[in-house]
N, C-alpha and C. Protein backbone atom coordinates (compact mmCIF):
# COMPACT_ATOMS: atom_id res chain seq x y z
N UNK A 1 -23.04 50.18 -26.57
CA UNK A 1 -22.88 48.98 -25.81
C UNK A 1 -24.26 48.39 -25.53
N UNK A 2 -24.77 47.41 -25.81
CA UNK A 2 -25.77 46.14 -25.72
C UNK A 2 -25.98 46.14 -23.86
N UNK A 3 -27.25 46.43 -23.90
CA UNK A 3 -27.78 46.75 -22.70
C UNK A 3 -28.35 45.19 -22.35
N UNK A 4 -27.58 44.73 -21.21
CA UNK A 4 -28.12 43.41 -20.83
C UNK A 4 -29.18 42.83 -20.11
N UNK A 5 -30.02 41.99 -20.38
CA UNK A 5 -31.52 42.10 -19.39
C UNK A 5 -31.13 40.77 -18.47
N UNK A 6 -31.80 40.69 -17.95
CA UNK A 6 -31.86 39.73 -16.73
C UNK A 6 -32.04 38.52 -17.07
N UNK A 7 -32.64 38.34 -17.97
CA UNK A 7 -32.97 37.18 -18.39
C UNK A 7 -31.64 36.52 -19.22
N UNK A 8 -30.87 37.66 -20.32
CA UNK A 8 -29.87 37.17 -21.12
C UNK A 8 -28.47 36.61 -19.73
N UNK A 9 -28.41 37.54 -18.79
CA UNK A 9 -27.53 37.24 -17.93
C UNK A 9 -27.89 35.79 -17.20
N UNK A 10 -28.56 35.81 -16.68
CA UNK A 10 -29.12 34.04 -16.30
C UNK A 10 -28.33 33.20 -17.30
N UNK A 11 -29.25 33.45 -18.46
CA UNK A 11 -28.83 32.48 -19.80
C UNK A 11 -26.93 32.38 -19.60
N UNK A 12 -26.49 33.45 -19.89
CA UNK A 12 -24.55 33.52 -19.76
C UNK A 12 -24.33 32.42 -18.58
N UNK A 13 -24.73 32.75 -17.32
CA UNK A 13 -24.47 32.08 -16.67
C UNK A 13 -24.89 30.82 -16.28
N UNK A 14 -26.19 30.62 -16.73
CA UNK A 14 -26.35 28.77 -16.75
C UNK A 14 -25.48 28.37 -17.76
N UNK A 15 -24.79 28.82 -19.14
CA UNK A 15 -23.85 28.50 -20.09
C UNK A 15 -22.63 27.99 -19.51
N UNK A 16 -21.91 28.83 -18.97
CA UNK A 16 -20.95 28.93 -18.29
C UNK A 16 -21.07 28.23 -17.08
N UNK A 17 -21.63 27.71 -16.29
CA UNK A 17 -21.96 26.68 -15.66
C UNK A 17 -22.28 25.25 -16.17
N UNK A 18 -22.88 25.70 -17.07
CA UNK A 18 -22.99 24.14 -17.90
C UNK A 18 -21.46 23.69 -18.38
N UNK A 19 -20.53 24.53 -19.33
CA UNK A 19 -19.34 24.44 -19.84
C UNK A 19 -18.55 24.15 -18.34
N UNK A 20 -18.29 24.74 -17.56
CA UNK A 20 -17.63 24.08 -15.91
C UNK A 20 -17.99 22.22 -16.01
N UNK A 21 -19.32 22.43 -15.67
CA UNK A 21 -19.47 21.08 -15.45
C UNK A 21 -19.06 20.17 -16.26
N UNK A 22 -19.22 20.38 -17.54
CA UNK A 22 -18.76 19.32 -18.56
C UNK A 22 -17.68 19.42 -19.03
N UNK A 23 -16.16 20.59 -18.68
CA UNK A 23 -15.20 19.90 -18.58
C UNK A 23 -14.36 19.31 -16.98
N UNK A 24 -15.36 19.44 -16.53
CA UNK A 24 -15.66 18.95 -14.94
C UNK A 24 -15.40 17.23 -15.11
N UNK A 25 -16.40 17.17 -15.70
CA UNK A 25 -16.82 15.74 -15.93
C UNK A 25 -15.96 14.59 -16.60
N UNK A 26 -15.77 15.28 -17.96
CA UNK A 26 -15.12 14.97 -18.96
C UNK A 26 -13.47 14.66 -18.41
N UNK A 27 -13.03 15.51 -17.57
CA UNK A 27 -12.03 14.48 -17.05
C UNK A 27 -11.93 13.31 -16.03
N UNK A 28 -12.98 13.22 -15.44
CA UNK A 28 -13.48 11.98 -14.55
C UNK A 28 -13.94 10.92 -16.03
N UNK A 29 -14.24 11.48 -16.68
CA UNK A 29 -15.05 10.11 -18.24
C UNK A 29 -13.48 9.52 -18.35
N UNK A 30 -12.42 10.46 -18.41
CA UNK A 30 -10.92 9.47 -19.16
C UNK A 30 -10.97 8.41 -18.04
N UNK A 31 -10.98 9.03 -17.06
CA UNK A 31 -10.76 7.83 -15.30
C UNK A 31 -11.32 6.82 -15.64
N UNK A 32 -12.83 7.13 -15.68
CA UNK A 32 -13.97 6.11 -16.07
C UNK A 32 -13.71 4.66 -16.93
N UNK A 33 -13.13 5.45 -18.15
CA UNK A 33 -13.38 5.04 -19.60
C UNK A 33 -11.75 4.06 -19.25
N UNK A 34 -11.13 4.48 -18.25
CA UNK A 34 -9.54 3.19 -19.07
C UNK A 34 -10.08 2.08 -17.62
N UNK A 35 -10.89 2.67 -16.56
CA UNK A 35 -11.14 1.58 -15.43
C UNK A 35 -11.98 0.50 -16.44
N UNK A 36 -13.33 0.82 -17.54
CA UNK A 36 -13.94 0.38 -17.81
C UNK A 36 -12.68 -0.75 -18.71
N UNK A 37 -11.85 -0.62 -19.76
CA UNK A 37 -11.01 -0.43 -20.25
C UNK A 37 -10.29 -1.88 -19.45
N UNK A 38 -9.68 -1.31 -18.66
CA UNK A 38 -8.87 -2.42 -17.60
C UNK A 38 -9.60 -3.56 -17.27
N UNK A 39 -10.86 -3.41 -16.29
CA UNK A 39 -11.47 -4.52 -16.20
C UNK A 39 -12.03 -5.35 -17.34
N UNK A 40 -12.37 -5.32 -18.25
CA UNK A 40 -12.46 -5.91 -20.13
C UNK A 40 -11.50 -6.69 -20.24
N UNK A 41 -10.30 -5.69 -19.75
CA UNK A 41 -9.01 -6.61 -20.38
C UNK A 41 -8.74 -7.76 -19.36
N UNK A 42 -9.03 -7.49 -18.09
CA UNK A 42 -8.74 -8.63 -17.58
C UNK A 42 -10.18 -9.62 -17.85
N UNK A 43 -11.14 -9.42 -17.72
CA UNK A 43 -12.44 -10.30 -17.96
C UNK A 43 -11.98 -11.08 -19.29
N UNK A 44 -11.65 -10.26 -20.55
CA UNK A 44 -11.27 -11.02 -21.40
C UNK A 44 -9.92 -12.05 -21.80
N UNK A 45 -9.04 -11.82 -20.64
CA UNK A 45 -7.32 -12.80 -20.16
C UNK A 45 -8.33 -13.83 -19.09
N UNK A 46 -9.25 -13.37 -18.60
CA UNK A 46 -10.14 -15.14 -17.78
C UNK A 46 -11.26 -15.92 -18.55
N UNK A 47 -11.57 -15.25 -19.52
CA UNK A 47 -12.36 -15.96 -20.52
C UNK A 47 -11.81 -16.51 -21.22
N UNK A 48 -10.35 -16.18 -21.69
CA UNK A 48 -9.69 -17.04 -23.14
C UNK A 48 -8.81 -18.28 -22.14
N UNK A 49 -8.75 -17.93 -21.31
CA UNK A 49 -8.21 -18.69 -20.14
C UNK A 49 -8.74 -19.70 -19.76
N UNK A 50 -10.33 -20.03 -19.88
CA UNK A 50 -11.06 -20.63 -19.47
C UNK A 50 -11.34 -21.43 -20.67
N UNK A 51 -11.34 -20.94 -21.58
CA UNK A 51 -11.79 -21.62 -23.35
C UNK A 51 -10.84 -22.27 -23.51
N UNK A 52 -9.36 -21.76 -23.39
CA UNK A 52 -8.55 -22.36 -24.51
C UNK A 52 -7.79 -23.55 -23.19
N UNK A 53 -8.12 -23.34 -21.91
CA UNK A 53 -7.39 -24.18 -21.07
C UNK A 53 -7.60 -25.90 -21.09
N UNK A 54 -6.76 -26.97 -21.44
CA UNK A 54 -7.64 -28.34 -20.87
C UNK A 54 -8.31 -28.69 -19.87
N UNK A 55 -9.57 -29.10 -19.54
CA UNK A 55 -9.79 -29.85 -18.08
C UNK A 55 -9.85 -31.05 -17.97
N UNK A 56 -8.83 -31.37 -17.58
CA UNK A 56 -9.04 -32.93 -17.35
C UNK A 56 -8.47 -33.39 -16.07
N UNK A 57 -9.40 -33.23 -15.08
CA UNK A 57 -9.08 -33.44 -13.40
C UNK A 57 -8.78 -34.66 -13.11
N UNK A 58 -7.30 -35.13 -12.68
CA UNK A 58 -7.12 -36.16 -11.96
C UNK A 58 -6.51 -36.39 -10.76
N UNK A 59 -7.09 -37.24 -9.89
CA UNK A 59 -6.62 -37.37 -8.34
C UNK A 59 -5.14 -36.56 -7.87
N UNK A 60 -4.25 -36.90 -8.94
CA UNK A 60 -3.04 -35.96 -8.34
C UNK A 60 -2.91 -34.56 -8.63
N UNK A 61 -4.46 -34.19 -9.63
CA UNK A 61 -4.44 -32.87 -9.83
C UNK A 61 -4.98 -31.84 -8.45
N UNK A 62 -6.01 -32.73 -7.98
CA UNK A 62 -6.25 -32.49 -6.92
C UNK A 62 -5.90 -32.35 -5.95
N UNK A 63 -4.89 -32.85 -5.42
CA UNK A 63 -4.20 -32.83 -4.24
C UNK A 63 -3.23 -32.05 -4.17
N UNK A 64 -3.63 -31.63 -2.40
CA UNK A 64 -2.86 -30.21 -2.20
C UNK A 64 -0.98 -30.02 -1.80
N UNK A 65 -0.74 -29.55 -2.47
CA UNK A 65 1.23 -29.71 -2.42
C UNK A 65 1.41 -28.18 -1.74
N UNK A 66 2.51 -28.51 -1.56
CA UNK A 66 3.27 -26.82 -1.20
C UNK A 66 4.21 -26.98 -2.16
N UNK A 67 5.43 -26.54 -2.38
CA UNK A 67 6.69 -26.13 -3.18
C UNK A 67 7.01 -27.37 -3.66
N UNK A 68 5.70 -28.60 -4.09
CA UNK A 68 6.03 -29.21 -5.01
C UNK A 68 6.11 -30.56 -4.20
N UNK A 69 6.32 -30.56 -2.73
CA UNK A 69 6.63 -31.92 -1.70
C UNK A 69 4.47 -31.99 -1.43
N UNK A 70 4.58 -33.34 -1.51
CA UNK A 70 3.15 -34.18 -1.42
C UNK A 70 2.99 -34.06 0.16
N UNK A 71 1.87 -33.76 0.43
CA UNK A 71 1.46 -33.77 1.61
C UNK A 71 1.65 -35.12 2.87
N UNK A 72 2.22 -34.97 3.67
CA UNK A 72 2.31 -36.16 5.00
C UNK A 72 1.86 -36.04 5.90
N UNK A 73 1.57 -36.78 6.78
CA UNK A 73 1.57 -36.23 8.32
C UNK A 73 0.25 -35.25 8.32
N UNK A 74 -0.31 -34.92 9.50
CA UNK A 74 -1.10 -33.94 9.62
C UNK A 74 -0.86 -32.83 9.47
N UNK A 75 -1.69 -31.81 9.53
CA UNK A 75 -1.14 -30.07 8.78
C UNK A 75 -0.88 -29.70 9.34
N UNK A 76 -0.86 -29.46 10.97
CA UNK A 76 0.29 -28.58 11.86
C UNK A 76 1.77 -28.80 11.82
N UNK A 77 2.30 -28.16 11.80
CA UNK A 77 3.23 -27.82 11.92
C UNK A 77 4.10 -26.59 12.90
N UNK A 78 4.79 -27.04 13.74
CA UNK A 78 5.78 -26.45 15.03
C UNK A 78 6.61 -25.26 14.30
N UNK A 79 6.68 -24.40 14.79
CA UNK A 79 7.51 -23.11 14.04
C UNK A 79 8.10 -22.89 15.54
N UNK A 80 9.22 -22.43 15.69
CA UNK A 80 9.76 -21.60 16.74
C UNK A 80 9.35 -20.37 16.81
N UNK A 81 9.47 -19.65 17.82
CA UNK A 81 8.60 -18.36 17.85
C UNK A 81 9.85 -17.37 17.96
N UNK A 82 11.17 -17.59 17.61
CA UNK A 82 12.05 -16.86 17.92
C UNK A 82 12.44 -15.93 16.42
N UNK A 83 11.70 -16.95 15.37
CA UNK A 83 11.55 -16.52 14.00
C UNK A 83 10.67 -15.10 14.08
N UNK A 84 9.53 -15.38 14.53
CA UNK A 84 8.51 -14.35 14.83
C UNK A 84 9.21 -13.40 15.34
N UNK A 85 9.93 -13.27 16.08
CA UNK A 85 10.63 -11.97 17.28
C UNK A 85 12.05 -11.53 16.55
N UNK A 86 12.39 -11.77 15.60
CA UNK A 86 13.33 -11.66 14.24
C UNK A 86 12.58 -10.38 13.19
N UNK A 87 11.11 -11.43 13.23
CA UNK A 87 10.50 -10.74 11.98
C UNK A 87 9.90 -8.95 13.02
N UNK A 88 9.56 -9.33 13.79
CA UNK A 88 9.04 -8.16 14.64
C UNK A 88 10.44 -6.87 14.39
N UNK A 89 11.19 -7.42 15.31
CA UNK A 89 12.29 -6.60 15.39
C UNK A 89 13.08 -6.19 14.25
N UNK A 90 12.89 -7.20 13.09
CA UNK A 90 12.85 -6.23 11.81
C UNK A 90 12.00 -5.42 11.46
N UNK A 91 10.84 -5.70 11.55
CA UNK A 91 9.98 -4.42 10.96
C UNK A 91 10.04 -3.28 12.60
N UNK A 92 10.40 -3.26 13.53
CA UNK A 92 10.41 -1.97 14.06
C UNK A 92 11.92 -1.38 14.01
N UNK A 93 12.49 -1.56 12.66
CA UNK A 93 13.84 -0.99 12.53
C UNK A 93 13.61 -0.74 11.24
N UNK A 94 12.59 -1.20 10.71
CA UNK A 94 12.15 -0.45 9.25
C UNK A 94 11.41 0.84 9.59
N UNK A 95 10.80 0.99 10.73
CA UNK A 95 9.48 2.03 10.57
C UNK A 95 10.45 2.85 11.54
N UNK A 96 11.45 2.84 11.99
CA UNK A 96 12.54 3.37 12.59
C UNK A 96 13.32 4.39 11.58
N UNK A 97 13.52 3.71 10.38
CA UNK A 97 14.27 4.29 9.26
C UNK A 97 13.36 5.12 8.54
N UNK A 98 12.18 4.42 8.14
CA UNK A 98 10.88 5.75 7.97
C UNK A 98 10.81 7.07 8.48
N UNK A 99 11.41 6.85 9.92
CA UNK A 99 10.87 8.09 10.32
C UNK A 99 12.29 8.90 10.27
N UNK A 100 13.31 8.17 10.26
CA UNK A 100 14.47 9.16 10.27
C UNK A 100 14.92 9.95 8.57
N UNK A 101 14.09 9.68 7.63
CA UNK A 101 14.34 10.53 6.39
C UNK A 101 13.56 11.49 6.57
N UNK A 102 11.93 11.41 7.33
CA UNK A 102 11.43 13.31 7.48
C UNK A 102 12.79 14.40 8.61
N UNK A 103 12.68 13.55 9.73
CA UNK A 103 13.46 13.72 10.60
C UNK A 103 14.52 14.61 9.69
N UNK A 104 15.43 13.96 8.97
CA UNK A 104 16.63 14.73 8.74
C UNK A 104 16.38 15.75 7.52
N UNK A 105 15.11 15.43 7.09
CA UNK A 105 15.05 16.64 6.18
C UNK A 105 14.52 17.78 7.14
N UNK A 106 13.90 17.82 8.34
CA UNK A 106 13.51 18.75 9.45
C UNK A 106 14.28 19.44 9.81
N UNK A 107 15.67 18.31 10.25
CA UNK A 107 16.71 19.24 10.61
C UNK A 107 17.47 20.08 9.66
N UNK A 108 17.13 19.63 8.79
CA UNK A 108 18.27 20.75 7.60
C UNK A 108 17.67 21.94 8.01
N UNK A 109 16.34 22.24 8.00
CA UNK A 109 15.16 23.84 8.11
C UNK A 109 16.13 24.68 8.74
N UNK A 110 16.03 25.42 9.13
CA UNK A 110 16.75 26.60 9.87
C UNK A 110 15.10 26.57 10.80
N UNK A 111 15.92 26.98 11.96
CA UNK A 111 15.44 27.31 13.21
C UNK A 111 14.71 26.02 14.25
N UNK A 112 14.61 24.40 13.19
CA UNK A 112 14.68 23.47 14.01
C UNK A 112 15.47 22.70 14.37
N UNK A 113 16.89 23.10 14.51
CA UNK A 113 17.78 21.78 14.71
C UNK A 113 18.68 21.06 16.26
N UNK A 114 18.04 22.37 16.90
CA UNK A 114 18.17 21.71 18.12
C UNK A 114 16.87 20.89 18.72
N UNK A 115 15.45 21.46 18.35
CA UNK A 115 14.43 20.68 19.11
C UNK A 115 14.11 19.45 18.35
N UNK A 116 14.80 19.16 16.42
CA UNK A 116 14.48 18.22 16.25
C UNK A 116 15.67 16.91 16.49
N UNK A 117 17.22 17.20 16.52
CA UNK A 117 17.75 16.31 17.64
C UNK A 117 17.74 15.92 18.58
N UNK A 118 16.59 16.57 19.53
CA UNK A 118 16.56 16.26 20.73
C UNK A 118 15.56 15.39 20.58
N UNK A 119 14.52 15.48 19.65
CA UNK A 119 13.20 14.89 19.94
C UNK A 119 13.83 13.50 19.16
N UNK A 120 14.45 13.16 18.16
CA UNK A 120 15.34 12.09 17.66
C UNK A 120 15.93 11.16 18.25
N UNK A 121 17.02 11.91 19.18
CA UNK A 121 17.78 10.97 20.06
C UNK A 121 16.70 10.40 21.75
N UNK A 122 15.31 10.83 21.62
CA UNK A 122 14.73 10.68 22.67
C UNK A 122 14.21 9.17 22.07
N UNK A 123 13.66 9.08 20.48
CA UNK A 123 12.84 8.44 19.56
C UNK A 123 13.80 7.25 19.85
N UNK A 124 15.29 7.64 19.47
CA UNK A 124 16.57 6.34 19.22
C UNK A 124 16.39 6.26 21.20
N UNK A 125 16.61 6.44 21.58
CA UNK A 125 16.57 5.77 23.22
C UNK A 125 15.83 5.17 23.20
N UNK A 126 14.46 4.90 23.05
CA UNK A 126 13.05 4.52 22.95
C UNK A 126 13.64 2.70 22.33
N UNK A 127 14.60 2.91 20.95
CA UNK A 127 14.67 1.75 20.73
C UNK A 127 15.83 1.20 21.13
N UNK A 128 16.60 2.00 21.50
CA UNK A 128 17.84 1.20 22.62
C UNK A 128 17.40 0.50 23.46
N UNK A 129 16.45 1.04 24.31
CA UNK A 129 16.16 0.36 25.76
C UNK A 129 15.29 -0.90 24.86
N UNK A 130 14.33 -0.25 23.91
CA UNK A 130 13.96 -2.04 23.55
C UNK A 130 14.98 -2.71 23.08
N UNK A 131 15.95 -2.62 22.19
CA UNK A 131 16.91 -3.50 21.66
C UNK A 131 17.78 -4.34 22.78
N UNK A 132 17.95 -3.18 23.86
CA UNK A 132 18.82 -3.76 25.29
C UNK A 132 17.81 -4.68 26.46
N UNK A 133 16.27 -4.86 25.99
CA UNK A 133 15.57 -5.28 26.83
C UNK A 133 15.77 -6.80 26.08
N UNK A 134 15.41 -7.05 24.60
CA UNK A 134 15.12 -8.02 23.69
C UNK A 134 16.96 -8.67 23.64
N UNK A 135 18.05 -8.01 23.93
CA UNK A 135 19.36 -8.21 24.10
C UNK A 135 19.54 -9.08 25.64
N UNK A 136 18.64 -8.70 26.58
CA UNK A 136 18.99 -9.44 27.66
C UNK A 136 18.10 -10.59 28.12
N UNK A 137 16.89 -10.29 27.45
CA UNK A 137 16.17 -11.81 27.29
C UNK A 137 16.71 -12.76 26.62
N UNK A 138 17.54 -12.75 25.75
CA UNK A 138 18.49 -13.56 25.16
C UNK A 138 17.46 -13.89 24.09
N UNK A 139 16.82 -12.97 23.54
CA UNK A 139 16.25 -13.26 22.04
C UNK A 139 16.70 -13.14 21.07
N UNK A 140 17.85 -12.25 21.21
CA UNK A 140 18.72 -12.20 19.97
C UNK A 140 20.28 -13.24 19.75
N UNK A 141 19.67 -14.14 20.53
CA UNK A 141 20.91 -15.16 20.46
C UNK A 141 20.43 -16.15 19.53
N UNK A 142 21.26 -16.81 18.66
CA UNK A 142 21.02 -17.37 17.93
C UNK A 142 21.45 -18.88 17.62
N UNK A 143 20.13 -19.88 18.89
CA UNK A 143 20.86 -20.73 18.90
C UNK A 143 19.63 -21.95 18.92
């Protein structure tokens, strides 16, 4: 058996450290190489975009429309705020439903299903009393 010196062992192991690193690397290069890849492709969809497009700017090109109706009147515009308190109270009945799919996969577990119904129906009270608060302000009337 080949008696190893100190020096050959170093050598093994800067090898083998070198080989780590470079298939270390080498999978960060694929990452690299399709980001490089992606951005090209779009640089080159705004360059042919820019070449092959007409410019020929005229006054009604200019002017600013929404869904196609010509601008009137000054730019404010009055919104009711009851829209807003619609959109609210939808999204805290989305992040409501978020939380009830960990929730019920919790309770399936064995050994949590009494502390995680309890902590649930404490969560659903939480939005009763708001739903029954936003119910008696008469925000959810629709009129």
């Amino acid at each position: 058996m080949p008696v190893r010196t100190a020096t050959a062992t170093a050598e093994h192991a800067a090898t083998t450290e070198h080989l780590v690193a470079s298939e270390y690397f080498q999978s960060y290069s694929v990452v690299g190489l399709l980001a490089v890849v992606g951005v090209l492709f779009v640089a080159v969809a705004f360059g042919a975009g820019r070449l092959l497009r007409p410019v020929v700017p005229t006054p009604e090109k200019l002017l600013t429309y929404e869904c196609g109706v010509d601008p009137v009147g000054e730019g404010w515009a009055h919104t009711q705020v009851r829209y807003y308190v619609y959109a609210f109270l939808y999204v805290i009945f989305a992040v409501d439903s978020i939380f009830l799919f960990p929730w019920a996969t919790v309770f399936a577990a064995p050994g949590y299903g009494a502390t995680t119904l309890v902590e649930m129906f404490v969560f659903l009270g939480f939005l009763a009393v708001g739903l029954l608060y936003a119910y008696k302000k008469g925000v959810l009337t629709w009129a």
